[in-house]
Each structure stands twice: as C-alpha cells, then as structure tokens.
C-alpha atoms as a PDB file:
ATOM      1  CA  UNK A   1       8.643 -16.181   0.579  1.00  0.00           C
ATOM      2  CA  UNK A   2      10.980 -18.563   0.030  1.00  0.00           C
ATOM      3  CA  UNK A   3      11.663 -17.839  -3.933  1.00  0.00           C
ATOM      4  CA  UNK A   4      12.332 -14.474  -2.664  1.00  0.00           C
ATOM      5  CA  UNK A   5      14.640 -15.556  -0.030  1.00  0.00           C
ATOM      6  CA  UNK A   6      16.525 -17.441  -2.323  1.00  0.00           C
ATOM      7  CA  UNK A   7      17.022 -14.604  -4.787  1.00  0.00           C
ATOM      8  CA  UNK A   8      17.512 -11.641  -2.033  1.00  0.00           C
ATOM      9  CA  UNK A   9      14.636  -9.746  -3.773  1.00  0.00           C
ATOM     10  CA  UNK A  10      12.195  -8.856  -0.804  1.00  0.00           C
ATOM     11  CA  UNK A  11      10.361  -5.945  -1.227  1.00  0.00           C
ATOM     12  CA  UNK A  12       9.191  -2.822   1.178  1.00  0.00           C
ATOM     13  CA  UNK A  13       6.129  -3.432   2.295  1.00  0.00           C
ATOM     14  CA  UNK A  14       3.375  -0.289   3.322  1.00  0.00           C
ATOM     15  CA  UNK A  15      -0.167  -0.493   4.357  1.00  0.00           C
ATOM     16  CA  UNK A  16      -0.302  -3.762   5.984  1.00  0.00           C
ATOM     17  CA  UNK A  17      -3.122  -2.467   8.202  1.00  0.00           C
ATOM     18  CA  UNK A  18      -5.204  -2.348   5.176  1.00  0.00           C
ATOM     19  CA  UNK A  19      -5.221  -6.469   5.255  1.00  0.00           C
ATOM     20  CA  UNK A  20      -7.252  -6.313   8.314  1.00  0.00           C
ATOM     21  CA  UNK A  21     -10.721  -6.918   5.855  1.00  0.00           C
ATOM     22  CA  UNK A  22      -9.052 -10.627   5.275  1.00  0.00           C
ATOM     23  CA  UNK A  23     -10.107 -12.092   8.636  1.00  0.00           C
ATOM     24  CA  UNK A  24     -13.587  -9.775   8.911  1.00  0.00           C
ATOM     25  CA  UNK A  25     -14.494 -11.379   5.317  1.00  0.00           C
ATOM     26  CA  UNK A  26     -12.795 -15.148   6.083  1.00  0.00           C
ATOM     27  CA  UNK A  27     -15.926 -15.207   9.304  1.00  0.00           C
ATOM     28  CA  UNK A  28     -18.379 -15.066   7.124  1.00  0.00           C
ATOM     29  CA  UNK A  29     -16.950 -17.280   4.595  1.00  0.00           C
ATOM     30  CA  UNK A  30     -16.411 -14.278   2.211  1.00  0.00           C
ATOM     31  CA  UNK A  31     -13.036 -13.829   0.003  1.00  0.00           C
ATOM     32  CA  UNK A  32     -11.287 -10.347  -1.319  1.00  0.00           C
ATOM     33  CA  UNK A  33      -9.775  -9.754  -4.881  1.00  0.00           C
ATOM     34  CA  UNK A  34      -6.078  -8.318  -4.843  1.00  0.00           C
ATOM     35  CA  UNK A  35      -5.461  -6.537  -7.879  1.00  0.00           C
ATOM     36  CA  UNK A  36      -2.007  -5.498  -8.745  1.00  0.00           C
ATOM     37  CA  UNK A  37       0.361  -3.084 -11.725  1.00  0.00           C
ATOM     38  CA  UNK A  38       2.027  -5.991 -13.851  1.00  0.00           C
ATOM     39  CA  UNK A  39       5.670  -5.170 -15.389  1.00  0.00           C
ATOM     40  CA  UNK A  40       7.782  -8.000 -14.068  1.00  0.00           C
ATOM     41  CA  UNK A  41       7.269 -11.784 -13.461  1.00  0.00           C
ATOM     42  CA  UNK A  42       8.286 -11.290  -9.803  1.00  0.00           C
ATOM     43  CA  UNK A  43       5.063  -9.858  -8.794  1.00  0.00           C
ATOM     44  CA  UNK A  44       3.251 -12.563  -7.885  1.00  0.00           C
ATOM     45  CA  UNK A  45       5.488 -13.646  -4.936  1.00  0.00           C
ATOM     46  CA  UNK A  46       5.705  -9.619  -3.918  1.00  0.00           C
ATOM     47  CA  UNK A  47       2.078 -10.061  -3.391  1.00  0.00           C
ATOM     48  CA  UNK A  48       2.354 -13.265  -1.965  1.00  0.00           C
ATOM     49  CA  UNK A  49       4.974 -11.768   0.719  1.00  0.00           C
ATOM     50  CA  UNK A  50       2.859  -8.588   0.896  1.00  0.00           C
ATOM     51  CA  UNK A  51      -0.238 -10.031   1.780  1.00  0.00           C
ATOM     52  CA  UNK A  52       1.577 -11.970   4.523  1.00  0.00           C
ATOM     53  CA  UNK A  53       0.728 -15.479   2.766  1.00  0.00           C
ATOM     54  CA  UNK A  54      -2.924 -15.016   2.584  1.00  0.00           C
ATOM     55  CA  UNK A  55      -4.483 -18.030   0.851  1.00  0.00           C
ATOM     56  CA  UNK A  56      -5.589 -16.996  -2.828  1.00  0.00           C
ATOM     57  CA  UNK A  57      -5.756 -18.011  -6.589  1.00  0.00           C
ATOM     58  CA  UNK A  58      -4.425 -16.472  -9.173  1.00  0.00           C
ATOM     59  CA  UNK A  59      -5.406 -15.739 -12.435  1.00  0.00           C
ATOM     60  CA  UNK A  60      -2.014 -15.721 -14.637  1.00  0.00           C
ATOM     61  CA  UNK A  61      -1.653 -16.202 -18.809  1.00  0.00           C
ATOM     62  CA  UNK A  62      -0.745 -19.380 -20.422  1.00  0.00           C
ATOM     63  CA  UNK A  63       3.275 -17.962 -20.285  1.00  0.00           C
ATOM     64  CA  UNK A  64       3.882 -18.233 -16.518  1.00  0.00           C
ATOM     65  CA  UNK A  65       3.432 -21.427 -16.720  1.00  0.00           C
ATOM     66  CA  UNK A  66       6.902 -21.500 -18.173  1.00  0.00           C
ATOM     67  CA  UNK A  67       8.593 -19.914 -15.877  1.00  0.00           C
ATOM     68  CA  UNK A  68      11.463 -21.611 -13.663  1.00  0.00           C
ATOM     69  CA  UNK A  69      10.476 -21.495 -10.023  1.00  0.00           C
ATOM     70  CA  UNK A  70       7.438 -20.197 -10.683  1.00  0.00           C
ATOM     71  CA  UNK A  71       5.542 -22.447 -12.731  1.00  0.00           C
ATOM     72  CA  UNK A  72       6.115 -25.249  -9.944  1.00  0.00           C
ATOM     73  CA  UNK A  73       4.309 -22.919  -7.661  1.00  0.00           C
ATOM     74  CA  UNK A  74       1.262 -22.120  -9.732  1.00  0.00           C
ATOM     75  CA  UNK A  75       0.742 -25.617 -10.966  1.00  0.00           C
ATOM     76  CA  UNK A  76       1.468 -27.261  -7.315  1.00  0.00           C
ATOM     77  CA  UNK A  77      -1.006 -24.195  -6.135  1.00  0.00           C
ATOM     78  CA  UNK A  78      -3.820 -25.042  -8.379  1.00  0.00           C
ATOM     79  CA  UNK A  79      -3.889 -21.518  -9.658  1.00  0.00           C
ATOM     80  CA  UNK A  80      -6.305 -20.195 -12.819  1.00  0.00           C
ATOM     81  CA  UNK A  81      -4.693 -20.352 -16.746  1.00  0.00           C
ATOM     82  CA  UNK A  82      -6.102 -17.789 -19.111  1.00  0.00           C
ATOM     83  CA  UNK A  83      -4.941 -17.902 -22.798  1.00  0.00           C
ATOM     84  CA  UNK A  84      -5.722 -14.291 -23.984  1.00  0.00           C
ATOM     85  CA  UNK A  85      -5.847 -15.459 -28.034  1.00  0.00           C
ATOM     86  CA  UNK A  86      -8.427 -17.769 -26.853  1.00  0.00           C
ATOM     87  CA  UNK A  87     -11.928 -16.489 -26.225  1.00  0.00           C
ATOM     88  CA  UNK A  88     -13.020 -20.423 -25.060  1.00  0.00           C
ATOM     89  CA  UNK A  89      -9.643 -20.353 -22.533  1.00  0.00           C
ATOM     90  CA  UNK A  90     -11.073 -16.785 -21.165  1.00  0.00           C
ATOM     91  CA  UNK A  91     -14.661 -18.169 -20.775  1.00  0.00           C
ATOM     92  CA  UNK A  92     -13.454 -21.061 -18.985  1.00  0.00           C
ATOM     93  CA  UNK A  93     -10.964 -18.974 -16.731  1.00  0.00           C
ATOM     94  CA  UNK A  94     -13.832 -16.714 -15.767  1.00  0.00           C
ATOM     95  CA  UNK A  95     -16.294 -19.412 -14.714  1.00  0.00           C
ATOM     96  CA  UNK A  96     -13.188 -21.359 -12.707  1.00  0.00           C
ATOM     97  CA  UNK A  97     -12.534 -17.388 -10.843  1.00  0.00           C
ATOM     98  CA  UNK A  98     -16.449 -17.396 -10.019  1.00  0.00           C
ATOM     99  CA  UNK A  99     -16.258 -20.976  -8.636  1.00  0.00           C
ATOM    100  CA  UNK A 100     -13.561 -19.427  -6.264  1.00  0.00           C
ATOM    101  CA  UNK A 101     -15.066 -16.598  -5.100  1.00  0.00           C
ATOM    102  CA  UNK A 102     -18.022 -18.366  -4.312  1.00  0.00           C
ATOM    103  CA  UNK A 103     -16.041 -21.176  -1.804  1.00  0.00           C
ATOM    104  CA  UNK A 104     -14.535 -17.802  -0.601  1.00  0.00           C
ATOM    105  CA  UNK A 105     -11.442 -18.287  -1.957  1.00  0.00           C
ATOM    106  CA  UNK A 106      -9.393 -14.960  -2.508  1.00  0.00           C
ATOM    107  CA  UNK A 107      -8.491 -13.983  -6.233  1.00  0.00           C
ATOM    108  CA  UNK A 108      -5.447 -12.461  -7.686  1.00  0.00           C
ATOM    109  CA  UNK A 109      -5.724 -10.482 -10.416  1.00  0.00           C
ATOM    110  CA  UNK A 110      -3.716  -8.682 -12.694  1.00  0.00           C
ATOM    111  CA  UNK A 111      -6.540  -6.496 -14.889  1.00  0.00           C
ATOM    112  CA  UNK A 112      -3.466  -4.796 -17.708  1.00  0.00           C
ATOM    113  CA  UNK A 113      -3.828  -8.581 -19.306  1.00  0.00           C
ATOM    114  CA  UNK A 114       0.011  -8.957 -19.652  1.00  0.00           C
ATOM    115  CA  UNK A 115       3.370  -7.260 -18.456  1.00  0.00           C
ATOM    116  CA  UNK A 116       3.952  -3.740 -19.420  1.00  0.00           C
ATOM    117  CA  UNK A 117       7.091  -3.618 -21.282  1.00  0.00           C
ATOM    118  CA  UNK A 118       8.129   0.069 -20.489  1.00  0.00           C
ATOM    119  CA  UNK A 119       7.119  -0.570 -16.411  1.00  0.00           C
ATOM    120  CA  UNK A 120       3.891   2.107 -17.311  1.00  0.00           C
ATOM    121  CA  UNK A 121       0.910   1.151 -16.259  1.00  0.00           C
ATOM    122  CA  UNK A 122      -1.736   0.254 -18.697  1.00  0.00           C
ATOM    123  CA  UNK A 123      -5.558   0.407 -18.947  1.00  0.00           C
ATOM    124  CA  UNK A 124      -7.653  -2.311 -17.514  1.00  0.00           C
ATOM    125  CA  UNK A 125      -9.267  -4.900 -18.784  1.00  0.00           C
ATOM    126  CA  UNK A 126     -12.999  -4.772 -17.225  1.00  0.00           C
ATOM    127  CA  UNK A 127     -13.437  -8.934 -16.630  1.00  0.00           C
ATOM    128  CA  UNK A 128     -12.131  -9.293 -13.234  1.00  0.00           C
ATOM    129  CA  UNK A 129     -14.265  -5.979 -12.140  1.00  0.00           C
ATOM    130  CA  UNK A 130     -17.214  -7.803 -13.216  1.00  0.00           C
ATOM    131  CA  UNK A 131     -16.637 -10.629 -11.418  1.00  0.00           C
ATOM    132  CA  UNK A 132     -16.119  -8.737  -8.207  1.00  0.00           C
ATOM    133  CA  UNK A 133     -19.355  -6.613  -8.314  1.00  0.00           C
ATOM    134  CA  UNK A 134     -21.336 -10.010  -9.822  1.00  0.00           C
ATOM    135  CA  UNK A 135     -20.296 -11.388  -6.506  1.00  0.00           C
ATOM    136  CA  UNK A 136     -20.356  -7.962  -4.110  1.00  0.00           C
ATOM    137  CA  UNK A 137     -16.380  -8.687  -3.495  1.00  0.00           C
ATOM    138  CA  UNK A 138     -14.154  -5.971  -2.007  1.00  0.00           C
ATOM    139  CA  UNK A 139     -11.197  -5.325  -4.238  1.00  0.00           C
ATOM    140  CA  UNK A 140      -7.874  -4.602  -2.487  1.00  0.00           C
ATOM    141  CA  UNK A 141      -5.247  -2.309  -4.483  1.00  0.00           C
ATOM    142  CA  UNK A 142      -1.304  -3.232  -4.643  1.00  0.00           C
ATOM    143  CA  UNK A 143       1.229  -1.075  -6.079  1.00  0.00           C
ATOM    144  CA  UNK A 144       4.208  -2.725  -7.239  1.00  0.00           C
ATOM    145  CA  UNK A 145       6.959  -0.513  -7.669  1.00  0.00           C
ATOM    146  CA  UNK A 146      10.389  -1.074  -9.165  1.00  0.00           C
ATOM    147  CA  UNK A 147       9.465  -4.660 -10.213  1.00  0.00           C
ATOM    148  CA  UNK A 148      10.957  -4.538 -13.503  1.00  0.00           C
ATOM    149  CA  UNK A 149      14.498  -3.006 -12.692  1.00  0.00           C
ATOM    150  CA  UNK A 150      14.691  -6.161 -10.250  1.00  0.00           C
ATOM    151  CA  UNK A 151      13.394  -8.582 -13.475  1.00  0.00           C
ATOM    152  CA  UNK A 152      12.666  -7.093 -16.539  1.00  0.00           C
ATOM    153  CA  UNK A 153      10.306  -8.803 -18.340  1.00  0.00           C
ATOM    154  CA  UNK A 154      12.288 -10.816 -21.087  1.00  0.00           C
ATOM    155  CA  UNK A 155      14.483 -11.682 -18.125  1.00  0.00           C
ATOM    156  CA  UNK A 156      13.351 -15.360 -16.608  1.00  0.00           C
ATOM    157  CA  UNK A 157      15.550 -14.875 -13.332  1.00  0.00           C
ATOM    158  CA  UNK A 158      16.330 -11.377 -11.669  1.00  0.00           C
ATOM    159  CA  UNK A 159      19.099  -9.605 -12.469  1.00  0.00           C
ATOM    160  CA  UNK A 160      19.782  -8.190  -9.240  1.00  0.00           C
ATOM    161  CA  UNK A 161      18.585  -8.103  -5.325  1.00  0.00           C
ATOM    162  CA  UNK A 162      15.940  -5.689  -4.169  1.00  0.00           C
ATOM    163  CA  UNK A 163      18.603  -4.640  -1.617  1.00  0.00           C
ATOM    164  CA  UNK A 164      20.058  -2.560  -4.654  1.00  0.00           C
ATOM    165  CA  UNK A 165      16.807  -1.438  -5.938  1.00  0.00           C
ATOM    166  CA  UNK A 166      14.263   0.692  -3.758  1.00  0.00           C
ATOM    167  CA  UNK A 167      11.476  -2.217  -4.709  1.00  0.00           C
ATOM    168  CA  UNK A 168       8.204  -1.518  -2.721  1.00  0.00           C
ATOM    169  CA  UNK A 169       4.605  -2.845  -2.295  1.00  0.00           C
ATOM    170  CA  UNK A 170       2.204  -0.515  -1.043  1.00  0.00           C
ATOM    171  CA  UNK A 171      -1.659  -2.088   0.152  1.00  0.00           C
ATOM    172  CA  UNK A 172      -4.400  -0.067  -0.679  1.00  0.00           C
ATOM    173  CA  UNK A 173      -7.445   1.159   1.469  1.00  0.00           C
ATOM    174  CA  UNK A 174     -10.301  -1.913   0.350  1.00  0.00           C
ATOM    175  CA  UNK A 175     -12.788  -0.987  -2.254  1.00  0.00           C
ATOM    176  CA  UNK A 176     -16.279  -2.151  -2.186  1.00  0.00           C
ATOM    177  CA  UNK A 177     -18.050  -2.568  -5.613  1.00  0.00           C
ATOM    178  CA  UNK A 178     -21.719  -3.205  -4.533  1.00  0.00           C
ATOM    179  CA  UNK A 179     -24.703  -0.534  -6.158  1.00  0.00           C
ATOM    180  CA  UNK A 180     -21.454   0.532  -8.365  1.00  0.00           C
ATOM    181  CA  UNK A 181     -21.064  -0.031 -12.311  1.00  0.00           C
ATOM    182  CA  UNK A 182     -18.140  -2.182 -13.537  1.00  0.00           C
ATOM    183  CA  UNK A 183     -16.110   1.547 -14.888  1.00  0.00           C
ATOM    184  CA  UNK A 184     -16.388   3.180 -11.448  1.00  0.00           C
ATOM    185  CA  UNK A 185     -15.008   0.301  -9.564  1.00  0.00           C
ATOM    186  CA  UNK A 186     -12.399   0.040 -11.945  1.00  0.00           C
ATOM    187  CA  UNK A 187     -11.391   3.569 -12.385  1.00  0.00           C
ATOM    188  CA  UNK A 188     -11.256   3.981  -8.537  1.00  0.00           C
ATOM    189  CA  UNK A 189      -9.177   0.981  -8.651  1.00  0.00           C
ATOM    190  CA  UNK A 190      -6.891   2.128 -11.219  1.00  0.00           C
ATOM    191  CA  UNK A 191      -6.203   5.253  -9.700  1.00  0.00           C
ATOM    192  CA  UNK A 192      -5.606   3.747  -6.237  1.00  0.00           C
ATOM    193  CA  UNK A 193      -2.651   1.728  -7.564  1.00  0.00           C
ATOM    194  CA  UNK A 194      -1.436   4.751 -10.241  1.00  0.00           C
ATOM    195  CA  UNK A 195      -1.441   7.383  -7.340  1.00  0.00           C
ATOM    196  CA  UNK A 196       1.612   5.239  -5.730  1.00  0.00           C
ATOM    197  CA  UNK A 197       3.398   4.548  -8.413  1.00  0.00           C
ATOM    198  CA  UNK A 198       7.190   6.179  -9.290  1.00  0.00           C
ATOM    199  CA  UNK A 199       6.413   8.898 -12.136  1.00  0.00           C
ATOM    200  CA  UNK A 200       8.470   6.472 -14.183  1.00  0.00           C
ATOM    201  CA  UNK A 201       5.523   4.242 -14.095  1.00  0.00           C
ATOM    202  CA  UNK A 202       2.814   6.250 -13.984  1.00  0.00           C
ATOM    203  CA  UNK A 203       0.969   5.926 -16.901  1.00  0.00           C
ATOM    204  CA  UNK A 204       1.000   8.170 -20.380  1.00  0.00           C
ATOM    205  CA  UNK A 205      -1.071  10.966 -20.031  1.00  0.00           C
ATOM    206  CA  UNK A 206      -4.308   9.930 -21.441  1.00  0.00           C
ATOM    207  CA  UNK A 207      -4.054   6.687 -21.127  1.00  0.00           C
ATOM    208  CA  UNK A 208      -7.904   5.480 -20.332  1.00  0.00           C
ATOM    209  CA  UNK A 209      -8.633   3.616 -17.004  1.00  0.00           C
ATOM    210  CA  UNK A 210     -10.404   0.543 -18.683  1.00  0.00           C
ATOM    211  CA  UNK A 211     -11.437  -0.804 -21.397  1.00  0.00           C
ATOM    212  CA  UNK A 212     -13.907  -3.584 -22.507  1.00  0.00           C
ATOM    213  CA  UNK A 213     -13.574  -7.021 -22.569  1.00  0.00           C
END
C-alpha cells in the first residue's frame, strides 16, 4: 500500500466479495493461491492492495529482485526466487511453494513465467496448477488491467499515476482443483482472468491456455 501511495498508482478494485474464502480456509489452517496476468512490475503491490493485505508468498524470477522499492519488499518478506534458465532453481522453488502451502501460507503466482511485453496475455505454464491440485488448494483469479501503461516493463519506476490511467483489478469467483486434471484447472483459470481483460490484452487468437512444464 504504501509503494503505491507514494507513487499515486492505486488501482480500481472489483470483486472484493470473492476474498471471503480467505478467512473460511485460514479456520482450518488451509491457504488459497492468487494467480494473476503479468505485463508490468507493479503487479505485485496491485495484488497486494487488492487482496486487502492478505498474508502470502510470492513466487517472482531472479529479476525482481532488482528492482528499487520492490526488491526490499520481497527480500524483507521472505518471498520465493525462481531462476527460469535453471531447472535446479525451479526444483528448489517448487519444493519451497509446497512447504508453504502446507503451513497454510497463501501463494502468489504468476503462471505466463515472465512479463508480457505487448500487455497480451500469454499461455500458462502448468507448475503452479500442479501444486494447487497436489495440495487440493482453491485458486483465486486476478485480472490486472492497464498495468503496463502505468509501468511498462523496461521501465523500473512508473511513468505516470493510475489517476490518469483507468488501472483496475478485478477478483475472480474461487476455483477448486480437487478430482480435476492439471489442464482443466488451468484453462478455467486462464479464461477467468482473459474474460476481464481490455481487448488490448486479450490474448492472440489461438494462443493455447497452457503449456507444459
């Protein structure tokens, strides 16, 4: 909240209501996965403010970490570092993300692997899918729209306040992924979050849901 303060780029936020799974999993112990379009470095906090602070790891590559601002937060927030060129930094990412989930800690996700340079939306990568359904967690969409005219992603500050820019968040109905294969849950993941997006982000036509680790 308070990077966002500071640079005047809070979002709209829709679907709030949909949050309401947080406390009925935190009584049992249980967390929820928040998976999310990637096409600007801001996204993390408009999660972060969307998901009115919830308590939750993320899983972000080896570059964020060298980010102004935001690497202070991931490091000071013990968060997960995945190296994509490295299959032994993925390995140990995905055991670290299980070890989470299992002390019920919630799990941020961002399944495209890296920012989308046009603002599209990508396919999927299927890892974080098979950690939910491995450990029977509900996934909850976000749609994150107008990110990238806020802070494109070469940029390392944004360029201008969401004020000026129609930036909004909208929270997806929860998904459940137990009895389901790793493609449905993904697919009805990926279309949750593509059905909100601007046309202008929407992905090519053709573009496949997922694809395998």
């Amino acid at each position: 909240r308070s990077l966002l303060q500071i640079t005047n780029c809070t979002p709209l936020v829709y679907g709030r209501e949909n949050l309401a799974i947080l406390d009925q999993q935190s009584k049992h112990g249980k967390p929820v996965m928040f998976v999310a379009n990637h096409c600007s470095w801001m996204d993390i906090p408009y999660v972060v403010m969307a998901a009115n602070g919830a308590f939750y790891k993320a899983i972000a590559k080896d570059e964020l970490w060298k980010v102004p601002l935001l690497s202070k937060t991931l490091v000071l927030g013990g968060h997960v570092s995945s190296n994509k060129k490295s299959r032994q930094s993925q390995i140990k990412a995905y055991r670290k993300c299980i070890q989470w989930l299992r002390k019920g800690v919630n799990l941020l996700v961002f399944p495209e692997g890296k920012l989308s340079q046009t603002g599209r939306m990508q396919s999927f990568k299927n890892g974080a899918f098979q950690m939910a359904r491995k450990e029977n967690v509900p996934i909850i969409p976000f749609t994150i729209c107008n990110a990238k005219m806020v802070q494109p992603p070469d940029y390392v500050f944004p360029t201008q306040p969401s004020r000026s820019v129609p930036v909004t968040v909208y929270i997806g109905k929860p998904i459940w992924t137990n009895n389901r294969s790793d493609g449905e849950v993904c697919e009805e993941v990926w279309n949750a979050i593509s059905e909100n997006l601007p046309e202008s982000q929407k992905p090519i036509s053709g573009t496949p849901a997922y694809t395998v680790n």
